[in-house]
PDB file of N, CA and C in Angstrom:
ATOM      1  N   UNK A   1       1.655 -66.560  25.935  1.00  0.00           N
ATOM      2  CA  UNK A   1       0.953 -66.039  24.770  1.00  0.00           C
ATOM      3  C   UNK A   1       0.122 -64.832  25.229  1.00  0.00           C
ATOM      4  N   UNK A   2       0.337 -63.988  24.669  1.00  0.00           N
ATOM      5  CA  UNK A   2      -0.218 -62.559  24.900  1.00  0.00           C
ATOM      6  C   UNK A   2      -1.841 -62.229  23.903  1.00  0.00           C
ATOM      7  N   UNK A   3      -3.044 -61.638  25.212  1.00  0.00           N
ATOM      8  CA  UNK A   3      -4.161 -61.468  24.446  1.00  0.00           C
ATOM      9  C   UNK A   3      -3.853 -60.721  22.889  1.00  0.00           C
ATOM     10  N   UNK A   4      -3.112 -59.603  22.941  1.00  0.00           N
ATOM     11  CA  UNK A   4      -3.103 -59.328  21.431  1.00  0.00           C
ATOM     12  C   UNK A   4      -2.876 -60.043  20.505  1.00  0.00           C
ATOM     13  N   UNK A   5      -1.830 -61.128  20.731  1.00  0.00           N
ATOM     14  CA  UNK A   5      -1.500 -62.000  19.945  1.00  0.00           C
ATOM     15  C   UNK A   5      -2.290 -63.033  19.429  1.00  0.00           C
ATOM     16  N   UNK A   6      -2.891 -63.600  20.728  1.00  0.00           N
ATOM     17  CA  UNK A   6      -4.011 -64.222  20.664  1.00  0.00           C
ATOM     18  C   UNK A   6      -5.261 -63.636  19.414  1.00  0.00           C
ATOM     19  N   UNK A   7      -5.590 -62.315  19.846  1.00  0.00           N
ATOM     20  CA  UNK A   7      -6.576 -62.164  18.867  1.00  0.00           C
ATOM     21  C   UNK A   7      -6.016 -61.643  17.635  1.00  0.00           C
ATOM     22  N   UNK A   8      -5.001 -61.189  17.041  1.00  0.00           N
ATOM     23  CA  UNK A   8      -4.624 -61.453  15.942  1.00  0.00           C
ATOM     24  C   UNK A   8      -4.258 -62.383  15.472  1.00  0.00           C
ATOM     25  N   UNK A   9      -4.098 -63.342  15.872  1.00  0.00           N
ATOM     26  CA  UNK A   9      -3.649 -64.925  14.922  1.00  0.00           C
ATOM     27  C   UNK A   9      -5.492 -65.680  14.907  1.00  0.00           C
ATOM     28  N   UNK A  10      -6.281 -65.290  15.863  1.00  0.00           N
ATOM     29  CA  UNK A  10      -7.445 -66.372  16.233  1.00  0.00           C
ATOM     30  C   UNK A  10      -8.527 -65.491  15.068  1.00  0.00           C
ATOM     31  N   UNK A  11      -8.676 -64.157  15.545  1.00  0.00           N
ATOM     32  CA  UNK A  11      -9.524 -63.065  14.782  1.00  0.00           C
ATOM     33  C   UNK A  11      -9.267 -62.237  13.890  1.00  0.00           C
ATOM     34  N   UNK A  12      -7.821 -61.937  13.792  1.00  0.00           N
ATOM     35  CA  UNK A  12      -7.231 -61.359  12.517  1.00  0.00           C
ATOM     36  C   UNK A  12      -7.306 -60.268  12.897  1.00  0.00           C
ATOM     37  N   UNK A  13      -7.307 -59.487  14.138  1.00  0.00           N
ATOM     38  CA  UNK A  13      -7.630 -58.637  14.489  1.00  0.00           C
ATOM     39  C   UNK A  13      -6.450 -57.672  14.759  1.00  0.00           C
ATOM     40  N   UNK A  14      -6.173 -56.969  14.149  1.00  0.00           N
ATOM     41  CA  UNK A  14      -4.527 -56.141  13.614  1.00  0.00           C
ATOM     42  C   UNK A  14      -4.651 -54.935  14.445  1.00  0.00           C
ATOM     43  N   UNK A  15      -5.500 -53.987  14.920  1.00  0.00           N
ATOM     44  CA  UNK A  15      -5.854 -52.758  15.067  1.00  0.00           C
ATOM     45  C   UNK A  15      -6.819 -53.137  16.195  1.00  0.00           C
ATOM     46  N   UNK A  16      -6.865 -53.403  17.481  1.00  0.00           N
ATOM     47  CA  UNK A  16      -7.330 -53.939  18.638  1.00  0.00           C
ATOM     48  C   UNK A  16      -8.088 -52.366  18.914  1.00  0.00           C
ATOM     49  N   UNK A  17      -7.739 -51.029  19.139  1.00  0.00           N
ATOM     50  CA  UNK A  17      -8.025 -50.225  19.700  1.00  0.00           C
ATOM     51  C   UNK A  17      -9.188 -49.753  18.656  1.00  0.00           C
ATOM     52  N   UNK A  18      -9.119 -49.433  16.970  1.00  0.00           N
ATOM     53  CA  UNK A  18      -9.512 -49.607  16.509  1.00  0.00           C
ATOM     54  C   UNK A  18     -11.034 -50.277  16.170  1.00  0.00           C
ATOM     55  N   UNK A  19     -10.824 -51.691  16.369  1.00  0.00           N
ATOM     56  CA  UNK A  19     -11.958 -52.891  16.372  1.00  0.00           C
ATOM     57  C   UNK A  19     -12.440 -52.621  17.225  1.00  0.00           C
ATOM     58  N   UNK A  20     -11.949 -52.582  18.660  1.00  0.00           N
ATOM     59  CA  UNK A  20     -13.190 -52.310  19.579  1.00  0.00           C
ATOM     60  C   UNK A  20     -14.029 -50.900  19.423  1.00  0.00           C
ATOM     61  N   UNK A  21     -13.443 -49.831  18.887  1.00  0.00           N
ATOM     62  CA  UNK A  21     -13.938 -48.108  18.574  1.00  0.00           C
ATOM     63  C   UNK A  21     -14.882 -48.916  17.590  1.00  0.00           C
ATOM     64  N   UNK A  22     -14.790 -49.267  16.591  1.00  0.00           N
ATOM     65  CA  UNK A  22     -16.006 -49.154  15.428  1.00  0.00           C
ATOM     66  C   UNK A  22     -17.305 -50.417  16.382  1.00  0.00           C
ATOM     67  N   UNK A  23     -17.049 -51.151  17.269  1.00  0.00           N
ATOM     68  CA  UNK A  23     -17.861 -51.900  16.762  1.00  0.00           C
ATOM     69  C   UNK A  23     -18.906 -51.202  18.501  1.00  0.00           C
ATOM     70  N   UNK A  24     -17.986 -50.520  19.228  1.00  0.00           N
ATOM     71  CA  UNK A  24     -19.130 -49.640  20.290  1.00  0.00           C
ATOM     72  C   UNK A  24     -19.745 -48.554  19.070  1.00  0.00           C
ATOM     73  N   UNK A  25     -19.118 -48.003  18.483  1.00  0.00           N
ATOM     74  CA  UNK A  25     -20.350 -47.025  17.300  1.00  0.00           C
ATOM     75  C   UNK A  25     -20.817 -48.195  16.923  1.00  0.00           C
ATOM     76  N   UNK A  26     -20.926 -49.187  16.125  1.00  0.00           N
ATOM     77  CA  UNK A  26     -21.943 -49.974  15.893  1.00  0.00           C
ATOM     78  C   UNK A  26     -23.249 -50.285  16.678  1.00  0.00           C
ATOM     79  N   UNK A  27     -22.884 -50.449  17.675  1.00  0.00           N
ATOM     80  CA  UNK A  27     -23.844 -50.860  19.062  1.00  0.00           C
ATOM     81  C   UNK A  27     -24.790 -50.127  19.670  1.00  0.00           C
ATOM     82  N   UNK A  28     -23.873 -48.557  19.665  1.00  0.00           N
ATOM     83  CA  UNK A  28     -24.408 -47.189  19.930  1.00  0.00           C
ATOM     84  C   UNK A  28     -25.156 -46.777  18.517  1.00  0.00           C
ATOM     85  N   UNK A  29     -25.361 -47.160  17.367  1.00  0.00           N
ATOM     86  CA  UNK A  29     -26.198 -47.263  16.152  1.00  0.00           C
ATOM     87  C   UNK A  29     -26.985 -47.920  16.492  1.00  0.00           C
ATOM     88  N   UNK A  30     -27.268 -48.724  16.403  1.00  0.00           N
ATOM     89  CA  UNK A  30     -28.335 -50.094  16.720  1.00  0.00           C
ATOM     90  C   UNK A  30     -29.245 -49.885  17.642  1.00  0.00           C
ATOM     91  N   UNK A  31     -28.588 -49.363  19.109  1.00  0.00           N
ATOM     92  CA  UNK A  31     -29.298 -48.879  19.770  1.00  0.00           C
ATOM     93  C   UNK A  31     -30.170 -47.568  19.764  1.00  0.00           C
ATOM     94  N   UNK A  32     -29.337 -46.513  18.909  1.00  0.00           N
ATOM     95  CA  UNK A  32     -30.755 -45.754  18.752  1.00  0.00           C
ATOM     96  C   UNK A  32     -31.174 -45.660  18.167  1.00  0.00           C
ATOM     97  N   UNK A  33     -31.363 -46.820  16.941  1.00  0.00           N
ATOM     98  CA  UNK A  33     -31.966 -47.199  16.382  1.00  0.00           C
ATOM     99  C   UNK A  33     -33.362 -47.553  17.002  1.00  0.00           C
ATOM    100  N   UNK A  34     -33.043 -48.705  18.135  1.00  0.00           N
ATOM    101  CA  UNK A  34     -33.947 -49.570  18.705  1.00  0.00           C
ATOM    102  C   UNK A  34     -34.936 -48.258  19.831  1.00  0.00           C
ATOM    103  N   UNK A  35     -34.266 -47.205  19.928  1.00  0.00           N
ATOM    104  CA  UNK A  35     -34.622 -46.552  20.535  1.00  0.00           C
ATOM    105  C   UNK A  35     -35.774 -45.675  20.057  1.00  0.00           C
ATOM    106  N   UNK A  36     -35.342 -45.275  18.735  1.00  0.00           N
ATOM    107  CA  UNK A  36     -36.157 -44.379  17.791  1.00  0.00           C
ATOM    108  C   UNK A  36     -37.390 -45.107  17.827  1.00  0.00           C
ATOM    109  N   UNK A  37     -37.105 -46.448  17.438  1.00  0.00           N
ATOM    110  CA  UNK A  37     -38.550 -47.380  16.823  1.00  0.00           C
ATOM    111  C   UNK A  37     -39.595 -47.596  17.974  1.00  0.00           C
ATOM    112  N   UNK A  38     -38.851 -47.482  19.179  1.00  0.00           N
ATOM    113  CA  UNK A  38     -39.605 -47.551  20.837  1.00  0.00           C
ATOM    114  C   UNK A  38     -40.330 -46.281  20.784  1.00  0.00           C
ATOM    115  N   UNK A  39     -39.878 -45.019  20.309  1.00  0.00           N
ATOM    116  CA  UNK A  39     -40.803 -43.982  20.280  1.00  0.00           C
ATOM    117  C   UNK A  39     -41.667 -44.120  19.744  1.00  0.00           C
ATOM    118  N   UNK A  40     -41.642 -44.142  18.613  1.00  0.00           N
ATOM    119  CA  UNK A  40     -42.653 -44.196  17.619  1.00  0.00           C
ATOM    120  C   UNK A  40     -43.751 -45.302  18.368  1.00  0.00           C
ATOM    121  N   UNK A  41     -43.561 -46.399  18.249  1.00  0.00           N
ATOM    122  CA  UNK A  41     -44.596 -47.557  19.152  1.00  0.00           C
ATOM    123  C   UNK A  41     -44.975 -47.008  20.050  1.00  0.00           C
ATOM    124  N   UNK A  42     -44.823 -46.779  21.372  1.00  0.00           N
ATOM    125  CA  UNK A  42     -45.011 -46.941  22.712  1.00  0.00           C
ATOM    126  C   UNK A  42     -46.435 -45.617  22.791  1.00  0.00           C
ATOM    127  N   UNK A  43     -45.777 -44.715  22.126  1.00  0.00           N
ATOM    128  CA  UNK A  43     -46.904 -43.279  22.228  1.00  0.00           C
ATOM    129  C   UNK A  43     -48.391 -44.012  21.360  1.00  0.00           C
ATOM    130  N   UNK A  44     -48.499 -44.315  20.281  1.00  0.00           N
ATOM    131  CA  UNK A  44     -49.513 -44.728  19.487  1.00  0.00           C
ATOM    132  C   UNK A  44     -50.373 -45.922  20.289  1.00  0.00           C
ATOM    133  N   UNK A  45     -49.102 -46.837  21.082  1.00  0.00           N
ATOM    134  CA  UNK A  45     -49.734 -47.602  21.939  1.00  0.00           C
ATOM    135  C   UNK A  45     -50.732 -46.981  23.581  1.00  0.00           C
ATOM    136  N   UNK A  46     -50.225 -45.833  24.070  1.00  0.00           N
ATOM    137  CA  UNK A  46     -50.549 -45.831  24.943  1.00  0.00           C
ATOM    138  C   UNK A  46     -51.837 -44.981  24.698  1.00  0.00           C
ATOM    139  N   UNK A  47     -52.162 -44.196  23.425  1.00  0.00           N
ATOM    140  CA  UNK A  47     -53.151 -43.735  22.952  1.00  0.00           C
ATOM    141  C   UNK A  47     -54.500 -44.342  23.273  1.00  0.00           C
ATOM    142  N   UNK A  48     -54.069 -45.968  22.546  1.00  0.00           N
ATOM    143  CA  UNK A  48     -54.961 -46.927  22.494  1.00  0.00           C
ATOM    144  C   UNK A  48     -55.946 -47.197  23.700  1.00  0.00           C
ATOM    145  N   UNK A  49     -55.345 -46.456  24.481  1.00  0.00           N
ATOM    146  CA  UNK A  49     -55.992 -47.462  25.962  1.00  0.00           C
ATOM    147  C   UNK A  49     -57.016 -46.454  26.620  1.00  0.00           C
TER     148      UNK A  49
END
C-alpha cells in the first residue's frame, strides 16, 4: 500500500502536492501573524521597565 494511497482513501487527500502548498502558506500566515502581535507587545513592554 502506497503513502499516496494511503492518504487519499484515510484523508481524502486527492492533490498531495497541493495540500501540503496551502497548508505551509497557512502556517507561514499564522506565523506572522504571531509575529506582528510580538511586535506590538514586547516594545510597550520593555518601555515599562
Amino acid at each position: 500500500m502506497g503513502l499516496h494511497w494511503l492518504l487519499r482513501i484515510v484523508l481524502g487527500v486527492r492533490d498531495l502536492r497541493a495540500d501540503l502548498h496551502e497548508n505551509m502558506r497557512a502556517r507561514l500566515r499564522r506565523a506572522a501573524d504571531i509575529a506582528e502581535r510580538e511586535s506590538l507587545v514586547r516594545p510597550r513592554a520593555a518601555q515599562g521597565r
